[in-house]
Protein backbone atom coordinates (compact mmCIF):
# COMPACT_ATOMS: atom_id res chain seq x y z
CA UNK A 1 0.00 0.00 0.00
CA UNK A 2 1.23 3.38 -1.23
CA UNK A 3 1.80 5.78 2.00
CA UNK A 4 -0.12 8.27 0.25
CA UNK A 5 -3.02 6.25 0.33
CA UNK A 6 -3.19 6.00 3.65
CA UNK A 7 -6.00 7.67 5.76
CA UNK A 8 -4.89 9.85 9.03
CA UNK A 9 -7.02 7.17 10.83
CA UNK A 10 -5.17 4.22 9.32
CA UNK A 11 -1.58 6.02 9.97
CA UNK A 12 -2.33 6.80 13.66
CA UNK A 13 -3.07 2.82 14.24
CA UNK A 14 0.38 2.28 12.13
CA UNK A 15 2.24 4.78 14.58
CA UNK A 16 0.85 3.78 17.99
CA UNK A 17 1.19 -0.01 16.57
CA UNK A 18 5.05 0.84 16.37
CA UNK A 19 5.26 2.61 19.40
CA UNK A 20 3.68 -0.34 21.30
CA UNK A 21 6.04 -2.90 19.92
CA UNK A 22 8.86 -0.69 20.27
CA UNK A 23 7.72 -0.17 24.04
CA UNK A 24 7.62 -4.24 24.48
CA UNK A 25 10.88 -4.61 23.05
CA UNK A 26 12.32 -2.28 25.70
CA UNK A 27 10.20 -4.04 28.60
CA UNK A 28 11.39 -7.45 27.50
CA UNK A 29 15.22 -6.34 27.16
CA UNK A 30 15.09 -4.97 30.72
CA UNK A 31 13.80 -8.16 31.79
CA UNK A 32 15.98 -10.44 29.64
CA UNK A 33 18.87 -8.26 30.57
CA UNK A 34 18.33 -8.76 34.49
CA UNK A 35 17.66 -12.78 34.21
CA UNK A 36 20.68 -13.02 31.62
CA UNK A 37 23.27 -11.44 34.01
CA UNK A 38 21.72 -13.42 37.40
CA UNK A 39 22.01 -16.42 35.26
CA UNK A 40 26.03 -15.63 34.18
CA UNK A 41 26.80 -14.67 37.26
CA UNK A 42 25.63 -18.04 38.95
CA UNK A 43 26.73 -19.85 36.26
CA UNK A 44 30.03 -17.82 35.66
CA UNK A 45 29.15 -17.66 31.67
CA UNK A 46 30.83 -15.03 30.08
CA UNK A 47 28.49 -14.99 27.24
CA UNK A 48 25.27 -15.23 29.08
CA UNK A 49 26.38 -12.14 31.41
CA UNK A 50 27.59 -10.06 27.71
CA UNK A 51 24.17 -11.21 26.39
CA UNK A 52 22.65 -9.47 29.79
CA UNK A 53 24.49 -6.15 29.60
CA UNK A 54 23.97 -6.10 25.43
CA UNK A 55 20.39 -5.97 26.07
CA UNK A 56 20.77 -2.76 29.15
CA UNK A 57 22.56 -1.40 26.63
CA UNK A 58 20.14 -1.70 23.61
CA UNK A 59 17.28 -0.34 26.69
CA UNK A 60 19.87 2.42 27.70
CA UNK A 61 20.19 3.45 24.15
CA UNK A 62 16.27 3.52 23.36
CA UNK A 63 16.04 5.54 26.83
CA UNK A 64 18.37 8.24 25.52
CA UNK A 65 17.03 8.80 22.18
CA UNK A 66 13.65 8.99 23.78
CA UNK A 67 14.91 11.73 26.22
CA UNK A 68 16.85 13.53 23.24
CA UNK A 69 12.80 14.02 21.88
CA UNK A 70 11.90 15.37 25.12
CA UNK A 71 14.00 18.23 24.75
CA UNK A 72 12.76 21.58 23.13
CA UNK A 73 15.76 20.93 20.34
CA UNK A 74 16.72 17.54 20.14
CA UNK A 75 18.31 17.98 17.00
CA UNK A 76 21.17 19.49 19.53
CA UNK A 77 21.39 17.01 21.56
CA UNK A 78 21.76 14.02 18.97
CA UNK A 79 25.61 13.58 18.36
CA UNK A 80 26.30 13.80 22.07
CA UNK A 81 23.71 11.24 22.75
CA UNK A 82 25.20 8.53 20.17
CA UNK A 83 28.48 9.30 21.36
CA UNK A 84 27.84 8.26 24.82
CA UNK A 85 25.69 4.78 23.35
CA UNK A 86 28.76 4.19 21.38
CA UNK A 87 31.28 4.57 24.18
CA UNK A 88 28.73 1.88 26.06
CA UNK A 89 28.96 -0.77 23.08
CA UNK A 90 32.37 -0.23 22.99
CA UNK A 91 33.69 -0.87 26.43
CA UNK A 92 31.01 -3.60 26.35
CA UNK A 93 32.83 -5.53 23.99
CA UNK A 94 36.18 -4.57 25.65
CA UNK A 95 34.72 -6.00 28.96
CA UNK A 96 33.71 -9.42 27.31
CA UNK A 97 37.03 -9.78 24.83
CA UNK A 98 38.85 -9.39 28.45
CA UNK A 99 36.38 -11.86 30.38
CA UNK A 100 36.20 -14.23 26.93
CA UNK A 101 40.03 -14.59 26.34
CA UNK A 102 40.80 -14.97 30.14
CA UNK A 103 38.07 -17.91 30.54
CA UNK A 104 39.91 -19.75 27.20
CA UNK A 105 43.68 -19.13 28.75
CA UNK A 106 42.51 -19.91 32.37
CA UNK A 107 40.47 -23.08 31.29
CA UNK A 108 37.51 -22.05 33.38
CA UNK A 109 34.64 -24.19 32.88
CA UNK A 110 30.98 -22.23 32.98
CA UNK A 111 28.38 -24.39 34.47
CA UNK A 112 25.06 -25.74 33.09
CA UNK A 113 22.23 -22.91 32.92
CA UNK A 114 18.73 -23.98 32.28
CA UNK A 115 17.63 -20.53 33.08
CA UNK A 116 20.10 -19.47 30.39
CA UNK A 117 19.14 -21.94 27.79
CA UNK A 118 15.23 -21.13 28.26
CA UNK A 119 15.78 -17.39 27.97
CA UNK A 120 17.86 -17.34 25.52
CA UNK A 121 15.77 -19.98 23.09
CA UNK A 122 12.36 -17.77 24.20
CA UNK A 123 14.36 -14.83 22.31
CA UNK A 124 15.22 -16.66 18.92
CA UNK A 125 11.34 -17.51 19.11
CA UNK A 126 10.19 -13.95 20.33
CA UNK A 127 12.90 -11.85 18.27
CA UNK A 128 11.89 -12.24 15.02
CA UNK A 129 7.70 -12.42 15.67
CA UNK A 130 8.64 -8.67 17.18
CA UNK A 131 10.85 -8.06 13.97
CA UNK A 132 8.20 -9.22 11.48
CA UNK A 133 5.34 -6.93 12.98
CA UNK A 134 7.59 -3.93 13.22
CA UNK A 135 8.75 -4.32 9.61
CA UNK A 136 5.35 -5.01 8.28
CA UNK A 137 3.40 -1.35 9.87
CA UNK A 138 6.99 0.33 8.88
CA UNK A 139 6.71 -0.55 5.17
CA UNK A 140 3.18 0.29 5.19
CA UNK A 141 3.50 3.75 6.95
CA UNK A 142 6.64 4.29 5.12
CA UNK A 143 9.30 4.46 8.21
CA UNK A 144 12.34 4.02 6.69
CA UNK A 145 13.95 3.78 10.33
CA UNK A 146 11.32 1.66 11.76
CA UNK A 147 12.15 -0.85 8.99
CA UNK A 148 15.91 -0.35 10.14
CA UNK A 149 15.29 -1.15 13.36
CA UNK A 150 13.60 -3.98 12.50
CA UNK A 151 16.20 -5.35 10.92
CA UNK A 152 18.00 -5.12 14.32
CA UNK A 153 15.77 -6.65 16.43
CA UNK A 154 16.46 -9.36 13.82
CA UNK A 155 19.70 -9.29 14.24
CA UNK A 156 19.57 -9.28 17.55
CA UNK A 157 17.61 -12.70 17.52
CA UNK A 158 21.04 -13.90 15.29
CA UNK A 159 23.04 -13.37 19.08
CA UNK A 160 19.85 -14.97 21.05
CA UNK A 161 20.88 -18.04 18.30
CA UNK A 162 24.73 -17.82 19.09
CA UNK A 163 24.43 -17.57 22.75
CA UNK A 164 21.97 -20.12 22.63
CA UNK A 165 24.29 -22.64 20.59
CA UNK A 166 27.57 -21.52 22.87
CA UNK A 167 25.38 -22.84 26.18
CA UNK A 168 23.57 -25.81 24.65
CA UNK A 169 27.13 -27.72 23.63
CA UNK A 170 28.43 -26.56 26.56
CA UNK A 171 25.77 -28.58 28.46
CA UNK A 172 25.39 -31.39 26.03
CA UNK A 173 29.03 -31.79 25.10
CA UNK A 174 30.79 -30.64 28.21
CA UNK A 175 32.39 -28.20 25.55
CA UNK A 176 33.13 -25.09 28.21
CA UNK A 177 35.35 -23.44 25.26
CA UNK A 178 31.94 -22.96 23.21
CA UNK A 179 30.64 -20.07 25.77
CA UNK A 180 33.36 -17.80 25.94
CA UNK A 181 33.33 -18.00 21.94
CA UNK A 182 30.21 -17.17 22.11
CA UNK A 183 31.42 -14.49 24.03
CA UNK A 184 33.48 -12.70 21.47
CA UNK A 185 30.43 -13.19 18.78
CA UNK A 186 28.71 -10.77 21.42
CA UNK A 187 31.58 -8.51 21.13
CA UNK A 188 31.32 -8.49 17.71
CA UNK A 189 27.60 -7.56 17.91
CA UNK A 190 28.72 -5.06 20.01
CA UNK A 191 31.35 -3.42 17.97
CA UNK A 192 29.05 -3.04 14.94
CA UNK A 193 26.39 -1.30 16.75
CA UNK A 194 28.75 1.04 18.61
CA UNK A 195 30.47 2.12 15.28
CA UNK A 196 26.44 2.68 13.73
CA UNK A 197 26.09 4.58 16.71
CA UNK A 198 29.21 6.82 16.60
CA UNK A 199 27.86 7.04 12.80
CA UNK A 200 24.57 8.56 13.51
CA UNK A 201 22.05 5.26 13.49
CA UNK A 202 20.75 4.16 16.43
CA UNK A 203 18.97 1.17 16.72
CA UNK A 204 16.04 2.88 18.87
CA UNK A 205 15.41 5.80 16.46
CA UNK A 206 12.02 4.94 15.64
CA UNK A 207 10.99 6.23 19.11
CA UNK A 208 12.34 9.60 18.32
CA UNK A 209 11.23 9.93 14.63
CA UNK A 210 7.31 8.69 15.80
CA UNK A 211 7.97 11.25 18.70
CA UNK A 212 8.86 13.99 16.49
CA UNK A 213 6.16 12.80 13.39
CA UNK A 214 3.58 13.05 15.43
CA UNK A 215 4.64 16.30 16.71
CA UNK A 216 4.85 17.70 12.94
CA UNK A 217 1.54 15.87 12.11
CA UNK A 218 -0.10 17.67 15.33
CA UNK A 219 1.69 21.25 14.18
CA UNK A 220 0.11 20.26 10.38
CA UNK A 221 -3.29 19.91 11.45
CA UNK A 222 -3.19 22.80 14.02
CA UNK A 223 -2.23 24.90 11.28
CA UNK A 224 -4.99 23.81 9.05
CA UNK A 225 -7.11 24.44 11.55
CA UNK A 226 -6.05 27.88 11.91
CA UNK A 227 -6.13 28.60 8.00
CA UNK A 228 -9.36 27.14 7.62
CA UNK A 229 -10.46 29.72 10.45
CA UNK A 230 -8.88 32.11 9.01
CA UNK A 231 -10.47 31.76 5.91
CA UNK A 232 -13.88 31.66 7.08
CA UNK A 233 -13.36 35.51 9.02
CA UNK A 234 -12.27 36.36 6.13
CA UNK A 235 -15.53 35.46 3.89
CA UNK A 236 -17.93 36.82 6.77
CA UNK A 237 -15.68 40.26 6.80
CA UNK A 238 -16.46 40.23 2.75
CA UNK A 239 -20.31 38.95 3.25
CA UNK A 240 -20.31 41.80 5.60
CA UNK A 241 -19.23 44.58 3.28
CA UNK A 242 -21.33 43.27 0.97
């Protein structure tokens, strides 16, 4: 469906559709971020506690862009904002490259986490149901960013996958190498979204752009409004003089 086809009825249902599943994502990374790094920590898995702080992260970074829309310029307060999510990626993936290649040369051997292994396999089911209904209202309303994020929630379920893997031959296999290479797959999640970042694209920009669309669409129709009024003063002053 063409975007210019669409009613102001039908695009209001797209845009709060969006903003509800970009409001899930952000309630189910908190809580997948709090169970992943309990889990790690009991079961001293590198890559389930880098899976944990990837997702405060991702909620951090949503969090700040919706803030930056709060403000009365946001526009001013975008490169600072990216630059400080970047920073966050980055020493994220310095933290687990650290943790990762000391497990490997140390030998330490993660134990068994069911907890881990059921989170982690609800996300590669979850993940890419979220991605799918995202991506479907942002090609119909025409969000080129909504699409884009999307795309990372997808990719995001990719890491769910790896993590996933990393634990489940760990635990079937007795294969304790498996997690902390998992590990560095996280860090190289977490690389690429700090340099998109430091580059300008956020993964929670959606929340913004809705923020500041509907702000526009509000200022549109307000201004109608005011022309239409306008205009009808204006043909009672000339029915007057008449």
């Amino acid at each position: 469906m063409s975007t210019s086809t669409l009613t102001a009825e039908r695009r209001a249902t797209l845009h709060r559709r969006i903003r509800l599943i970009v409001a899930f994502t952000i309630v189910y990374n908190v809580i997948e971020a709090a169970v992943a790094i309990a889990a790690g920590s009991v079961a001293s898995s590198a890559a389930l506690i880098g899976f944990g702080l990837d997702s405060s992260i991702e909620v951090l970074s949503a969090a700040a862009v919706a803030w930056q829309f709060t403000r009365r310029d946001p526009e001013r307060w975008e490169t600072p904002t990216l630059r400080v999510i970047a920073v966050a990626f980055f020493a994220l993936a310095a933290y687990v490259v650290t943790s990762s290649v000391l497990s490997l040369l140390g030998g330490d051997r993660p134990e068994h986490s069911t907890v881990g292994l059921v989170l982690t396999a609800v996300s590669v089911i979850v993940m890419p149901l979220v991605s799918f209904a995202e991506r479907r209202a942002g090609l119909e309303v025409g969000s080129t960013t909504a699409v884009a994020d999307s795309k990372q929630t997808l990719i995001c379920s990719y890491l769910s996958a790896a993590v996933l893997i990393g634990l489940g031959v760990n635990s079937l296999f007795g294969w304790w190498w498996a997690d902390a290479v998992a590990g560095l797959v996280i860090a190289v999640f977490a690389v690429r979204e700090g340099l998109e970042a430091w580059k300008g694209d956020a993964c929670a920009t959606p929340i913004g752009m809705i923020l500041e669309d509907e702000h526009e669409h509000h200022d549109h129709d307000h201004d109608h409004d005011h022309d239409h009024v306008h205009d009808d003063h204006r043909h009672d002053d000339a029915r007057h003089m008449h």
